[in-house]
Protein backbone atom coordinates (compact mmCIF):
# COMPACT_ATOMS: atom_id res chain seq x y z
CA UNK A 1 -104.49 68.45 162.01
CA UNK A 2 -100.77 69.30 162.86
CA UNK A 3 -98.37 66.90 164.38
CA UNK A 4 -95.28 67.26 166.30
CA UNK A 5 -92.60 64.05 166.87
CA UNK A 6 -92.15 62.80 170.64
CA UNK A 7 -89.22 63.45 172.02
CA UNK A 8 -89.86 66.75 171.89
CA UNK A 9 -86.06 67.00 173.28
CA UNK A 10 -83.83 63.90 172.60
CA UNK A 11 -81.09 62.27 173.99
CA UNK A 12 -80.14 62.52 177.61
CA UNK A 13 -82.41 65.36 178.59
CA UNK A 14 -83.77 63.56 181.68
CA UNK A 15 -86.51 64.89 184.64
CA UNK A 16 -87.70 67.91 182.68
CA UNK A 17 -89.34 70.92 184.75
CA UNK A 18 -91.05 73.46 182.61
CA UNK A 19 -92.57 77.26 183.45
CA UNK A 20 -94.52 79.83 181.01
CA UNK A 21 -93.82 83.50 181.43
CA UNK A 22 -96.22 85.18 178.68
CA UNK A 23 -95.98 83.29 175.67
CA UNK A 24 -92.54 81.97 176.54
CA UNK A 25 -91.42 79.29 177.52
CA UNK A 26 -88.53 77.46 179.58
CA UNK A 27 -87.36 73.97 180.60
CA UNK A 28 -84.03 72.50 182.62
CA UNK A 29 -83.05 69.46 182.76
CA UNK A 30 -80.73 67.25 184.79
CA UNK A 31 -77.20 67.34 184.30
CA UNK A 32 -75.40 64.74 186.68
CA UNK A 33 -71.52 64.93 186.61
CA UNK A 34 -71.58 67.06 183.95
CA UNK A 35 -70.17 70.90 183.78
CA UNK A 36 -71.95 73.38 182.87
CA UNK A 37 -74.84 72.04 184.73
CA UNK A 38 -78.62 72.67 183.94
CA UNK A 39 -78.96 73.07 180.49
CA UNK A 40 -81.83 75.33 179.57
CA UNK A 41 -84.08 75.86 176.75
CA UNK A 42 -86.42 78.31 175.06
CA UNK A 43 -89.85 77.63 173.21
CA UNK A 44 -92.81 79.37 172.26
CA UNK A 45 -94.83 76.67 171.65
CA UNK A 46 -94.04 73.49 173.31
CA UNK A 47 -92.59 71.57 171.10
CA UNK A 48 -89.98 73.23 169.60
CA UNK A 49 -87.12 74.01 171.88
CA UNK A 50 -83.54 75.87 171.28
CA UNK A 51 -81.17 75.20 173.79
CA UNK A 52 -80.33 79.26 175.41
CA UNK A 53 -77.65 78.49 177.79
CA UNK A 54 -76.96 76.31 181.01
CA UNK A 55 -77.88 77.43 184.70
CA UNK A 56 -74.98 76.47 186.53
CA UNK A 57 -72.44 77.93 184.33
CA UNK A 58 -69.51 79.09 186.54
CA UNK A 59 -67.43 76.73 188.99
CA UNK A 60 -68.30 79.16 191.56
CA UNK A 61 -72.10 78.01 191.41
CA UNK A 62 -71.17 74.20 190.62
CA UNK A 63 -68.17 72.86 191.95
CA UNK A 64 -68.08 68.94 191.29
CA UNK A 65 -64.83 67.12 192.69
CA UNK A 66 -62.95 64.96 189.98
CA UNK A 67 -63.55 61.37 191.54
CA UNK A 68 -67.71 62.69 191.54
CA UNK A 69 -68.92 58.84 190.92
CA UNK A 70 -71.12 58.76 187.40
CA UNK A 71 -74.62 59.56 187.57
CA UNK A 72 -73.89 61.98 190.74
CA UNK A 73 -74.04 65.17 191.03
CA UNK A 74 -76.94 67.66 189.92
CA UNK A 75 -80.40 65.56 190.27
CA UNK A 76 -83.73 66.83 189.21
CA UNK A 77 -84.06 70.68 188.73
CA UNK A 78 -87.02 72.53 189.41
CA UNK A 79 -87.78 75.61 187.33
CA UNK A 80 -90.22 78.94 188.28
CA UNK A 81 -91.45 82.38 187.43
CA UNK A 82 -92.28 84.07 190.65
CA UNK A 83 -92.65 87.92 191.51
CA UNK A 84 -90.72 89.04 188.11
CA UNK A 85 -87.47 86.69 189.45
CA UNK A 86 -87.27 82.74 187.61
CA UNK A 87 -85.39 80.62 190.37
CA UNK A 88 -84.19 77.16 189.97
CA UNK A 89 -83.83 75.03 192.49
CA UNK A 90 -82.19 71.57 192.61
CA UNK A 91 -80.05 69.13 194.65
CA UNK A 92 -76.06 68.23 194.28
CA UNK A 93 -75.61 64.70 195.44
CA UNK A 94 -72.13 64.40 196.38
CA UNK A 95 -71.49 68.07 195.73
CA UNK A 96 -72.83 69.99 198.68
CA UNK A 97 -77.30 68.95 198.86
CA UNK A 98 -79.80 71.04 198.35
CA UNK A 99 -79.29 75.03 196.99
CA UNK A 100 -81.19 77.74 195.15
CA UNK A 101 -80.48 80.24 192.10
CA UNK A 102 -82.24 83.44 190.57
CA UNK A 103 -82.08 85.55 187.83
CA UNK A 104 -84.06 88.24 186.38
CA UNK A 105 -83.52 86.82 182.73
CA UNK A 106 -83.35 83.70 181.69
CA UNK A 107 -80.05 83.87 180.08
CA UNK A 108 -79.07 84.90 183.14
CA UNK A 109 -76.28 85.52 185.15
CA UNK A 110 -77.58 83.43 187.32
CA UNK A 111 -76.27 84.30 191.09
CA UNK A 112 -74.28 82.09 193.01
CA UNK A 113 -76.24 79.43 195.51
CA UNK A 114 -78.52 80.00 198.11
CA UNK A 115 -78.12 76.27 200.20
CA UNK A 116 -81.05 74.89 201.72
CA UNK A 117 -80.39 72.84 204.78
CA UNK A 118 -83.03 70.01 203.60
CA UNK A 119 -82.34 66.05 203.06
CA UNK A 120 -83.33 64.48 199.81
CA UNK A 121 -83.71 64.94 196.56
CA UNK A 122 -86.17 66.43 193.30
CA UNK A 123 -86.62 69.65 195.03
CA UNK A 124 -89.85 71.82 194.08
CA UNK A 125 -90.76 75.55 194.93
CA UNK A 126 -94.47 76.94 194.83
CA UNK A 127 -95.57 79.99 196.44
CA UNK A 128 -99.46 80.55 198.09
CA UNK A 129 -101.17 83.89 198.27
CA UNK A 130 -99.33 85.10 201.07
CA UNK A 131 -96.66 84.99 199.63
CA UNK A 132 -95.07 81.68 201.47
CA UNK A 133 -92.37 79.73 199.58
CA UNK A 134 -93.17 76.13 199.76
CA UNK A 135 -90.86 73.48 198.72
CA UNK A 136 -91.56 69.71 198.80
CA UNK A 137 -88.93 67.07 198.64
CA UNK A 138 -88.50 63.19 197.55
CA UNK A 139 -90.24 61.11 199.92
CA UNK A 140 -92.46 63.31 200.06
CA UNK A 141 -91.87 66.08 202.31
CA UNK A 142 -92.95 69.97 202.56
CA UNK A 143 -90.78 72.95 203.90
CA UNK A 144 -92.04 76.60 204.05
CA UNK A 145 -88.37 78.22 203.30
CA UNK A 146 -87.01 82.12 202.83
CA UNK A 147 -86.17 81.83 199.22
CA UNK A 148 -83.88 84.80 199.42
CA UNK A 149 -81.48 82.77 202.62
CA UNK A 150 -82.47 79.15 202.29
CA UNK A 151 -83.92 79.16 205.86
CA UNK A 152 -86.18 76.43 206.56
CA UNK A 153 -89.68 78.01 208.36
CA UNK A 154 -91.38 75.27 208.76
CA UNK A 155 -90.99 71.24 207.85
CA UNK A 156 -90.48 69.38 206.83
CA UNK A 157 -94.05 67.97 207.00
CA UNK A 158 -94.70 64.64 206.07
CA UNK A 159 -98.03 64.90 203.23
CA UNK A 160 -98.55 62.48 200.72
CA UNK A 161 -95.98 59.95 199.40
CA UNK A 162 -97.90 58.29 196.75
CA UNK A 163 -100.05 55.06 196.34
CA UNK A 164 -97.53 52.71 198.05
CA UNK A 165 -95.07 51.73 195.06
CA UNK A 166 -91.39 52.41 196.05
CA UNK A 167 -89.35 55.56 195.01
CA UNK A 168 -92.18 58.47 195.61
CA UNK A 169 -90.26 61.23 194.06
CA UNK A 170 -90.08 64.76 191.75
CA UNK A 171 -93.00 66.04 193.31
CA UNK A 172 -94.57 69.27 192.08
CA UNK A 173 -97.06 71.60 194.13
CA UNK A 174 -99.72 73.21 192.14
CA UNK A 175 -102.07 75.87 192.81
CA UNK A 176 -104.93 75.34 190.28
CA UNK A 177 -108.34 77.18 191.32
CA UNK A 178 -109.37 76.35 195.06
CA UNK A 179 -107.52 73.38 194.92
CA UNK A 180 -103.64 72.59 195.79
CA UNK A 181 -102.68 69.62 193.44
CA UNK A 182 -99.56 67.62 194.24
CA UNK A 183 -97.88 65.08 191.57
CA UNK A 184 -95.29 63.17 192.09
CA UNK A 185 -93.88 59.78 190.14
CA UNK A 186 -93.82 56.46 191.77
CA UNK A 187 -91.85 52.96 190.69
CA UNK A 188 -89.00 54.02 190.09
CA UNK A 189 -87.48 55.61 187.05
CA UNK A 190 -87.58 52.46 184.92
CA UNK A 191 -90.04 50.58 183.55
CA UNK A 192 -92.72 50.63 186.65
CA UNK A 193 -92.56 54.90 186.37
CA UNK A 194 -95.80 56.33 186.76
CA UNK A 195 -97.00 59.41 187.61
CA UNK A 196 -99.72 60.21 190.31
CA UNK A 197 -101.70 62.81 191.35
CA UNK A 198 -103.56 64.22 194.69
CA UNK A 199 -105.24 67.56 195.70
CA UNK A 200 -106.08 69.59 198.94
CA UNK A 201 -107.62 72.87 200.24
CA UNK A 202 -104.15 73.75 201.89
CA UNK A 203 -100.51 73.04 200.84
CA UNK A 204 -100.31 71.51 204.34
CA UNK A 205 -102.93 68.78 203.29
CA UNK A 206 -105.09 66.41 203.90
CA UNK A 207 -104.51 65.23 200.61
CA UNK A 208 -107.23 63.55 198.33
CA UNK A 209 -105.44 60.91 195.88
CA UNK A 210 -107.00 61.07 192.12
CA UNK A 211 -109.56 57.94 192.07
CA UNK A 212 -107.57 57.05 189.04
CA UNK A 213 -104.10 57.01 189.83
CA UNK A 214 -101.83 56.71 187.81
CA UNK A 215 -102.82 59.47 185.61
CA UNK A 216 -99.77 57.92 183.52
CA UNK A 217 -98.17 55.16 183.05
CA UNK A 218 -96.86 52.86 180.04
CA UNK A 219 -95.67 50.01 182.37
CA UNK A 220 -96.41 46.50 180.98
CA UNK A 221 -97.30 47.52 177.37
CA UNK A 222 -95.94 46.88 174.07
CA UNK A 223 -95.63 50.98 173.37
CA UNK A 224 -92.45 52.40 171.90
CA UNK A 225 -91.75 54.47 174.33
CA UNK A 226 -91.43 53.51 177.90
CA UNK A 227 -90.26 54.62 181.70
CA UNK A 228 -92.88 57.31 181.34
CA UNK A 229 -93.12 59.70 184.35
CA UNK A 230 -91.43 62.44 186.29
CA UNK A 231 -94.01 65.03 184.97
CA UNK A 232 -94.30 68.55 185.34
CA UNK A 233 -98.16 70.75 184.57
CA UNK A 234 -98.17 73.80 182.08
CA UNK A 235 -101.23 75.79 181.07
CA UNK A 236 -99.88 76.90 177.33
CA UNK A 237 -100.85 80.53 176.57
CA UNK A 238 -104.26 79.15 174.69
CA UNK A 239 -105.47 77.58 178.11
CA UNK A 240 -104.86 74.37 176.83
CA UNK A 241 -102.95 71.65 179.69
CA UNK A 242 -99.74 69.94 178.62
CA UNK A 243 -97.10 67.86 180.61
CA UNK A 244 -93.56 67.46 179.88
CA UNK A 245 -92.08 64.13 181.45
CA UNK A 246 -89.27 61.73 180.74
CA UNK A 247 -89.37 58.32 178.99
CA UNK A 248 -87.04 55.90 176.81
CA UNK A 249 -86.98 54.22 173.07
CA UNK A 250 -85.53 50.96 174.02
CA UNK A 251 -84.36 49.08 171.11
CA UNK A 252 -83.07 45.40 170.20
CA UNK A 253 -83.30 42.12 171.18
CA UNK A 254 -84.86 41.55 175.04
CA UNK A 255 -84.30 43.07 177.39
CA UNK A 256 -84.21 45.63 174.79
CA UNK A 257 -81.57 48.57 175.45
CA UNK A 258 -81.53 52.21 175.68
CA UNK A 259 -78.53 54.61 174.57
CA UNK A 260 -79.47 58.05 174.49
CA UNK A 261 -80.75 57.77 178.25
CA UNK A 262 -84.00 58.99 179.42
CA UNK A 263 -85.37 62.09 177.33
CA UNK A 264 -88.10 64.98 177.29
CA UNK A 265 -91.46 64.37 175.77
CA UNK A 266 -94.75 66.17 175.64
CA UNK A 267 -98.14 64.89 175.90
CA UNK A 268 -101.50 66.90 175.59
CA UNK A 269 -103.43 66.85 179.36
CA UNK A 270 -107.28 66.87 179.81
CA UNK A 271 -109.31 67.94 182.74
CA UNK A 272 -111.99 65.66 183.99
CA UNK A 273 -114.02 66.16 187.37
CA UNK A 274 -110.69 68.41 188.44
CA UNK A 275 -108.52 65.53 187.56
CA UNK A 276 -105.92 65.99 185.18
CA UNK A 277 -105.74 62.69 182.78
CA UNK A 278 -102.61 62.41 180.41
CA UNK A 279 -101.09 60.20 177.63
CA UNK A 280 -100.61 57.43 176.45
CA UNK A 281 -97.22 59.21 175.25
CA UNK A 282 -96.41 58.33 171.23
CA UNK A 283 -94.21 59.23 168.92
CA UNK A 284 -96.28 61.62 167.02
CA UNK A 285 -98.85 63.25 168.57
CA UNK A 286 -101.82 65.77 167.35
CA UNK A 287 -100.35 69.65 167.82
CA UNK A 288 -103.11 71.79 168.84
CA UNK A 289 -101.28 74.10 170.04
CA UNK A 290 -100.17 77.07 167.12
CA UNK A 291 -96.84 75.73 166.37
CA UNK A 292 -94.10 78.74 166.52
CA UNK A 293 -91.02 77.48 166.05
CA UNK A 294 -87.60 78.89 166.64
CA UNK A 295 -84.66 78.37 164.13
CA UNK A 296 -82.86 74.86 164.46
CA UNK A 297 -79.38 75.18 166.09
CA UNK A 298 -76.75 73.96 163.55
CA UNK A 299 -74.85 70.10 163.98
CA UNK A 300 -71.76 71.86 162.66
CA UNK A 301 -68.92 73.95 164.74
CA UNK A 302 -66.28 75.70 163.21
CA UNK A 303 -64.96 77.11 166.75
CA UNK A 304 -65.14 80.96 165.67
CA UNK A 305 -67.98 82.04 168.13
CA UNK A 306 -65.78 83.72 171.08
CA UNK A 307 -67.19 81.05 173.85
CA UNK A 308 -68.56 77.60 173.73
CA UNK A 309 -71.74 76.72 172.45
CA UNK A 310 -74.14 75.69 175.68
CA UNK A 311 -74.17 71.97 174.15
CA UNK A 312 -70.89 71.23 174.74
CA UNK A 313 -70.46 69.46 178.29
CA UNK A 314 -67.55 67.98 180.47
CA UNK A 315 -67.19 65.46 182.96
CA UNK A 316 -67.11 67.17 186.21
CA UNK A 317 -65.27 70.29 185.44
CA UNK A 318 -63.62 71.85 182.43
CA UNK A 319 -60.54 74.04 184.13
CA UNK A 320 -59.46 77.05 182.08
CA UNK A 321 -56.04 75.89 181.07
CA UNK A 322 -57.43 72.73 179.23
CA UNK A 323 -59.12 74.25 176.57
CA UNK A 324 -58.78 77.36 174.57
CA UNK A 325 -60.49 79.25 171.59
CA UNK A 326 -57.80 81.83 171.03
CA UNK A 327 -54.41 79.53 170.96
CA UNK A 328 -55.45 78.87 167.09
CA UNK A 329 -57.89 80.86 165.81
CA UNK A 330 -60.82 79.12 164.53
CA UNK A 331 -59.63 76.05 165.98
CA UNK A 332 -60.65 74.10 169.65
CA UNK A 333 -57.38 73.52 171.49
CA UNK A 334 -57.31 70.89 174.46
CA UNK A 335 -54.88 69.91 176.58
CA UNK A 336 -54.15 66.89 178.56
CA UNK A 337 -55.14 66.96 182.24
CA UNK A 338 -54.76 63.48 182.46
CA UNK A 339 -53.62 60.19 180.50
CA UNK A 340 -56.51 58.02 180.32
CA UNK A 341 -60.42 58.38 179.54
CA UNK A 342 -60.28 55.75 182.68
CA UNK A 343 -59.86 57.70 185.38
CA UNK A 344 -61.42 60.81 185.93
CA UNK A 345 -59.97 63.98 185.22
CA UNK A 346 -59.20 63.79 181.85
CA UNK A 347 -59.60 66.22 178.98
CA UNK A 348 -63.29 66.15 177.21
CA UNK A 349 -65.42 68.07 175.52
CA UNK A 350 -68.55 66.39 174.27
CA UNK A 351 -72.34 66.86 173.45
CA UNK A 352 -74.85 64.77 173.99
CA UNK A 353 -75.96 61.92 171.15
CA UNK A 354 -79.65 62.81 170.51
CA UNK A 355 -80.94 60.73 167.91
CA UNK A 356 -80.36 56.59 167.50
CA UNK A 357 -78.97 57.13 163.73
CA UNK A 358 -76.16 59.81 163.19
CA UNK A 359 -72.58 60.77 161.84
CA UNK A 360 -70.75 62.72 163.91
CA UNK A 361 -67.53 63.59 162.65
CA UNK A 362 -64.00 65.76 163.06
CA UNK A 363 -61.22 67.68 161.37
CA UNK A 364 -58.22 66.94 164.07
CA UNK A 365 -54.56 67.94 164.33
CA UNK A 366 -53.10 65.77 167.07
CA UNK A 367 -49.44 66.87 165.85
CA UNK A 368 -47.56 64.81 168.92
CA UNK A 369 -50.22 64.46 171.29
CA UNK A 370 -52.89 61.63 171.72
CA UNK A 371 -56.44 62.64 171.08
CA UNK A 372 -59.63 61.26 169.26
CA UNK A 373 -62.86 61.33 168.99
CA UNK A 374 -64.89 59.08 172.23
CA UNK A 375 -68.31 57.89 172.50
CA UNK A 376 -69.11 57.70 175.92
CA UNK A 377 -71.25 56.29 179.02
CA UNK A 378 -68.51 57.00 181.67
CA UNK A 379 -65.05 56.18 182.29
CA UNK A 380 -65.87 52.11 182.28
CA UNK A 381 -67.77 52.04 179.24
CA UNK A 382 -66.94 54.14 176.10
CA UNK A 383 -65.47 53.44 172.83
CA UNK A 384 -62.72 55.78 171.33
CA UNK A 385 -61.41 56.65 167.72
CA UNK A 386 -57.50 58.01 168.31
CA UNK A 387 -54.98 59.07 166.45
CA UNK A 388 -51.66 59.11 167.93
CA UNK A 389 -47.89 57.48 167.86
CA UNK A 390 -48.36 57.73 163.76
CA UNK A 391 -51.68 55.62 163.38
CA UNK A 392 -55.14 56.10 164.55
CA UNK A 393 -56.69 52.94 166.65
CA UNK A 394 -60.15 51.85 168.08
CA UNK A 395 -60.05 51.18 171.29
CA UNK A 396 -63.33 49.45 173.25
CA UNK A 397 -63.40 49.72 176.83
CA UNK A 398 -66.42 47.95 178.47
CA UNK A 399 -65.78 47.51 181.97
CA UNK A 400 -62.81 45.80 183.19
CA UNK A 401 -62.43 44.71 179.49
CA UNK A 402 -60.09 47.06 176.98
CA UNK A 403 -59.37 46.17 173.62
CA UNK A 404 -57.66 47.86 171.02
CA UNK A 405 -60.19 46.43 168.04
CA UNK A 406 -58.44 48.15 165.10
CA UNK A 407 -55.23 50.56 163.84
CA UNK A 408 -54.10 52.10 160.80
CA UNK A 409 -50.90 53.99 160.07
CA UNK A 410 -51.59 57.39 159.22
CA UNK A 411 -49.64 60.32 158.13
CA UNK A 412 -48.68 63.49 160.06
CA UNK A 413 -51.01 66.74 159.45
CA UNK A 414 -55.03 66.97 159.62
CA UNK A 415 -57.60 63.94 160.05
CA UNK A 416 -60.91 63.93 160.05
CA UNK A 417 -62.64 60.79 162.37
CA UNK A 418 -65.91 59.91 161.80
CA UNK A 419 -68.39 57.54 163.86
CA UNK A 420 -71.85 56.57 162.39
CA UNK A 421 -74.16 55.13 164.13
CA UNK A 422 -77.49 53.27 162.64
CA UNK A 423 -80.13 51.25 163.92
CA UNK A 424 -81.18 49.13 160.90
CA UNK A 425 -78.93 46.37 159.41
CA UNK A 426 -77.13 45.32 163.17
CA UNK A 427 -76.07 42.07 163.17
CA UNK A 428 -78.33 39.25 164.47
CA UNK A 429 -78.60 37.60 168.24
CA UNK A 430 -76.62 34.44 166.88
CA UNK A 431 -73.60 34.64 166.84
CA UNK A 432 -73.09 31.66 164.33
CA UNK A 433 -75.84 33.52 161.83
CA UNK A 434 -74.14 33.80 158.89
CA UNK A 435 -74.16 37.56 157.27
CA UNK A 436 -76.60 40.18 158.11
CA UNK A 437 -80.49 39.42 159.50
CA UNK A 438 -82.87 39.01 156.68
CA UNK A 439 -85.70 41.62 156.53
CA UNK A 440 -88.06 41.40 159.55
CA UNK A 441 -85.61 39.32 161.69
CA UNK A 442 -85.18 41.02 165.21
CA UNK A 443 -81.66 42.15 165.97
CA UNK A 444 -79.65 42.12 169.16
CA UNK A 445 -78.36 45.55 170.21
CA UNK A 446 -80.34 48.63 169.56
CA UNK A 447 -77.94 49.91 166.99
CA UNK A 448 -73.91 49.42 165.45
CA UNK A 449 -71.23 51.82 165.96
CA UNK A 450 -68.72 52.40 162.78
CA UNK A 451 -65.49 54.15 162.95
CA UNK A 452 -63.81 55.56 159.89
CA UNK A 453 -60.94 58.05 159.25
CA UNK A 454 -60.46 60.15 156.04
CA UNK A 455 -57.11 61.35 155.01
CA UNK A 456 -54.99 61.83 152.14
CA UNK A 457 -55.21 58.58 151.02
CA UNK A 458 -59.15 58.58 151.32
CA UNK A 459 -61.61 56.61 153.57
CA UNK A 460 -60.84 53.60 155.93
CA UNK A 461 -63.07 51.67 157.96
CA UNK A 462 -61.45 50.92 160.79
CA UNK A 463 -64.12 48.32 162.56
CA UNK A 464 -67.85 48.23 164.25
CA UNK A 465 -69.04 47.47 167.02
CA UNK A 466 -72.43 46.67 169.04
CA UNK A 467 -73.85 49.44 170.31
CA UNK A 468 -75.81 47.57 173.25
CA UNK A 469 -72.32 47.88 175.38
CA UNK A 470 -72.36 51.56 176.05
CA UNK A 471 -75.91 51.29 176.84
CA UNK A 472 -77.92 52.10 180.41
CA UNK A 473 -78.46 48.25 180.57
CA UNK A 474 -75.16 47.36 180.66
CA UNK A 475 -73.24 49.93 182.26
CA UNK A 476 -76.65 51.21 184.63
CA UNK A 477 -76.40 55.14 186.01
CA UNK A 478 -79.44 57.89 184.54
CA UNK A 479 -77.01 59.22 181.87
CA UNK A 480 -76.88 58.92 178.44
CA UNK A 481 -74.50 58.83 175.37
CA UNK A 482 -72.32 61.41 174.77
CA UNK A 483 -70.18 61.88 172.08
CA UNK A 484 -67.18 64.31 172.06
CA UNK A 485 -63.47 65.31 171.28
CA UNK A 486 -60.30 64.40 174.10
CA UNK A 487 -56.95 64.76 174.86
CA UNK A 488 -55.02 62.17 177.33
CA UNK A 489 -51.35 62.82 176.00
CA UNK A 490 -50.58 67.04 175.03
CA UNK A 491 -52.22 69.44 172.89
CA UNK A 492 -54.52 68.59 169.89
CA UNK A 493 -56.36 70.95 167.90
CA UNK A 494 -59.74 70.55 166.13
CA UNK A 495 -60.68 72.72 163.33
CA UNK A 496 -64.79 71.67 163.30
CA UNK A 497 -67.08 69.13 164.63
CA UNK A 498 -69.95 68.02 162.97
CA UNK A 499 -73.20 65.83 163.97
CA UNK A 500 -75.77 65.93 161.86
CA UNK A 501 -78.88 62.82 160.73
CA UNK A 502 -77.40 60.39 157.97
C-alpha cells in the first residue's frame, strides 16, 4: 500500500483550513506578524502541497504596525468555495479584528477587506440552502452575516462550546446530509489539544455532542507527534474523509522542545453511526488516496524571477524602499530600516525552517553595510551570522542576554554564510559530560545550530550553539523558526540563498 510522511506541510504552518473545488485542492494557514499574510497552497491529492501565493499580499489588505507584539496579528484563517467565489475569512489581533476577502481564482487578486464587526477569534463561514452565510466564532458563537458588507444579521448566538475543557476554539460548521456538524478544538493549543465534535438539524442548534468526544486527541501519550487538534473536514474527490489539523515533533531532553512551531498534518477520517472518528496522527501513514503530486519547489534562489517567491516573509511589513530586485540584477538588495534585529522595524527577509536537519546557506556582499544571515523566533530570541566592520561574528541573543559567541576577520568582496542545523550528535544534559553522548544516550535540546563562513581562504567554523533557546518553550508565542537574510547598518546584496536537507 502507498504511504505518505506526516507533516504533510512542515515548519510553522499552524491552524490549517482546507476546501476542494473539483479535484483541487487549497489550504491557508496562519501567518501572525508576518507580511505577506496567509500563505496558500495547491494540491491534488492531499498530501502533496506547492505553496501558490499568499492571501493578504498588499499593505492595503494587511496593514500590521511595526511595534505589532510577536505572535499577533493574523490568527486562524478560514478557507471556502462558495457560489463560484473562494473567500477567506480570518481575524487581525492588534491589526483591526475580524474581516473578509474573495477572489474568483485562487491566485487571486484577492480584494481588499470586507470587516466584520464580531469579537473573537478562528472565524468560520458556511452557507445553508437558502443561501444564509453563517459564521461561528471562538467561544463558540454563530452570526448569520452579508458576506458581500460584513453586516451582522443575526448573533451572535451562543451554541455549543465544547465538553467543558478551557479554550473552545477554530470551530467549523458542516453541512453533511440532514445533519449540521460543528467541530471545534478544546485544551488549548498545547499538549491537552483535542478536537471535538457535535451535530444538529439546524445551524441554530440544539446540538448533540459525539458520545465519543474527543474524536482526537494525542494528550498523555508517548506518540511522536503531539498538540494534535485544530481540524478542518474534506471529502477528497474519491469520497473518501480526511482532516488536516496542526500538531508538533517535540524533541530533547524533558520537557522536550519544539522549533519549527506547530505544523500541518493529515490523517485519514472514518464514518461510524454519523460520527466522524480520526487518527491517531503518525508519521507515516497508509495513502489511499491516488497520489498526484505536483513538482517540488526548489531550496535554491538566485533572485532572477521579477518578484519574490511567496516563501519569503517579513516581520510586520516589508516597505518598498528596503528591498529591491532591479538595483543589481540577479542579486536581492536590502536596506537598513533600522539598526538592530532588537527592535522592530528592521530589515528581513526570511522563510520559514521546515525540517529539524538542514543547511541553509548565502552568497553575500555586505560592501560597508552590516548584514548576515539570522535564525529567528522574534526580536528577543534569534541567533545571527554577520559580516561587517571587516570580520563576520555570531551573535546569540536570548532574551535580555546578548553575546557575541565568535568573530573572524574576513576580507572585503563576496561571502557565503552557512548555518546547519542537525538533530543527532547534540551535546548531552550534563554539562560536566565529557565529549559527545554515547549512542542511545538522550540529549538535551532538540537539535545544534553551526555557523560557518566560506571565503577565499576556505571554510571556518565559527561556533554552535543549542538549539533549545530559540525554541517555543523558551521564548513561548505560536510561531516558529524562521531563517532569513538582514540588513541593520546600509545596503547589502545577496546573490542566492539556498536551504536544502543535509
Amino acid at each position: 500500500m502507498r504511504t505518505y510522511d506526516d507533516p504533510v506541510i512542515g515548519g510553522f504552518h499552524p491552524d490549517p483550513s482546507v476546501c476542494r473545488v473539483g479535484e483541487g485542492y487549497y489550504l491557508v494557514c496562519s501567518s501572525f506578524e508576518y507580511f505577506p499574510g496567509v500563505p496558500l497552497f495547491h494540491s491534488r491529492d492531499l498530501v502533496d502541497w506547492r505553496q501558490i501565493g499568499n492571501v493578504l499580499d498588499r499593505p492595503g489588505q494587511l496593514a500590521l504596525p511595526d511595534d505589532l507584539p510577536a505572535s499577533a496579528g493574523i490568527y486562524a484563517p478560514t478557507i471556502r468555495h462558495h457560489d463560484g467565489r473562494f473567500h477567506v475569512i480570518t481575524t487581525s489581533v492588534g491589526g483591526g479584528g475580524t474581516f473578509l476577502v474573495g477572489a474568483e481564482r485562487p491566485e487571486g487578486p484577492w480584494s481588499d477587506p470586507v470587516w466584520i464587526d464580531l469579537p473573537g477569534i478562528d472565524p468560520d463561514l458556511a452557507w445553508d440552502d437558502e443561501g444564509n452565510c453563517w459564521c461561528a466564532l471562538a467561544g463558540v458563537g454563530l452570526a448569520r452575516i452579508d458576506s458581500a458588507t460584513g453586516k451582522v444579521l443575526e448573533g451572535p448566538l451562543p451554541v455549543w462550546s465544547g465538553t467543558g475543557m478551557q479554550h473552545p476554539e477554530a470551530p467549523h460548521l458542516y453541512r453533511i446530509g440532514d445533519w449540521w456538524y460543528l467541530m471545534l478544538a478544546e485544551g488549548g493549543t498545547g499538549h491537552g489539544h483535542s478536537v471535538s465534535i457535535a451535530r444538529s438539524r439546524s445551524p441554530r442548534g440544539p446540538y448533540e455532542p459525539a458520545p465519543h468526544n474527543p474524536v482526537l486527541s494525542h494528550r498523555c501519550t508517548d506518540l511522536p507527534v503531539q498538540c494534535t487538534g485544530h481540524g478542518d473536514l474534506v471529502q477528497a474527490a474519491d469520497g473518501t474523509w480526511w482532516m488536516v489539523l496542526l500538531g508538533t515533533r517535540p524533541r530533547g531532553w524533558f520537557p522536550e522542545f519544539h522549533v519549527l512551531g506547530r505544523e500541518t498534518f493529515l490523517t485519514p477520517v472514518e464514518w461510524v453511526d454519523g460520527w466522524p472518528r480520526a487518527g491517531p496522527v503518525r508519521e507515516r501513514h497508509p495513502a489511499h488516496a491516488v497520489r498526484r503530486p505536483l513538482p517540488p519547489p526548489s531550496g535554491r534562489d538566485d533572485f532572477d524571477a521579477p518578484a519574490l517567491a511567496p516563501c519569503w516573509i517579513s516581520p510586520c511589513s516589508r516597505p518598498d524602499g528596503s528591498w529591491s530586485l532591479t538595483r543589481r540584477p540577479g542579486w536581492l538588495t536590502l536596506t537598513a530600516t533600522g539598526d538592530s534585529l532588537d527592535r522592530p522595524g528592521h530589515t528581513f527577509v526570511g522563510r520559514r525552517q521546515q525540517h529539524p536537519d538542514c543547511r541553509v546557506a548565502a552568497r553575500v556582499e555586505a560592501g560597508s553595510g552590516r548584514a548576515g544571515l539570522s535564525v529567528r523566533l522574534d526580536e528577543a530570541h534569534h541567533y545571527d551570522l554577520e559580516v561587517g566592520g571587516g570580520g563576520v561574528s555570531v551573535v546569540a541573543r536570548i532574551g535580555p542576554l546578548c553575546q557575541r559567541i565568535a568573530q573572524h576577520p574576513v576580507p572585503s568582496g563576496p561571502l557565503t554564510l552557512v548555518v546547519d542545523v542537525r538533530t543527532d550528535d547534540v551535546p548531552p544534559p550534563t554539562a560536566t559530560a565529557p565529549g559527545r553522548p554515547a549512542p542511545g544516550v538522550r540529549t538535551a535540546g532538540p537539535d545544534a545550530i553551526a555557523f560557518s563562513v566560506e571565503g577565499p581562504e576556505g571554510t571556518v567554523r565559527l561556533a554552535e550553539l543549542d538549539g533549545r533557546y530559540l525554541s517555543t518553550q523558551v521564548a513561548a508565542g505560536f510561531t516558529g523558526r524562521v531563517i532569513g537574510m538582514y540588513v541593520t547598518e546600509g545596503s547589502a546584496a545577496f546573490d542566492w540563498f539556498d536551504y536544502r536537507l543535509p
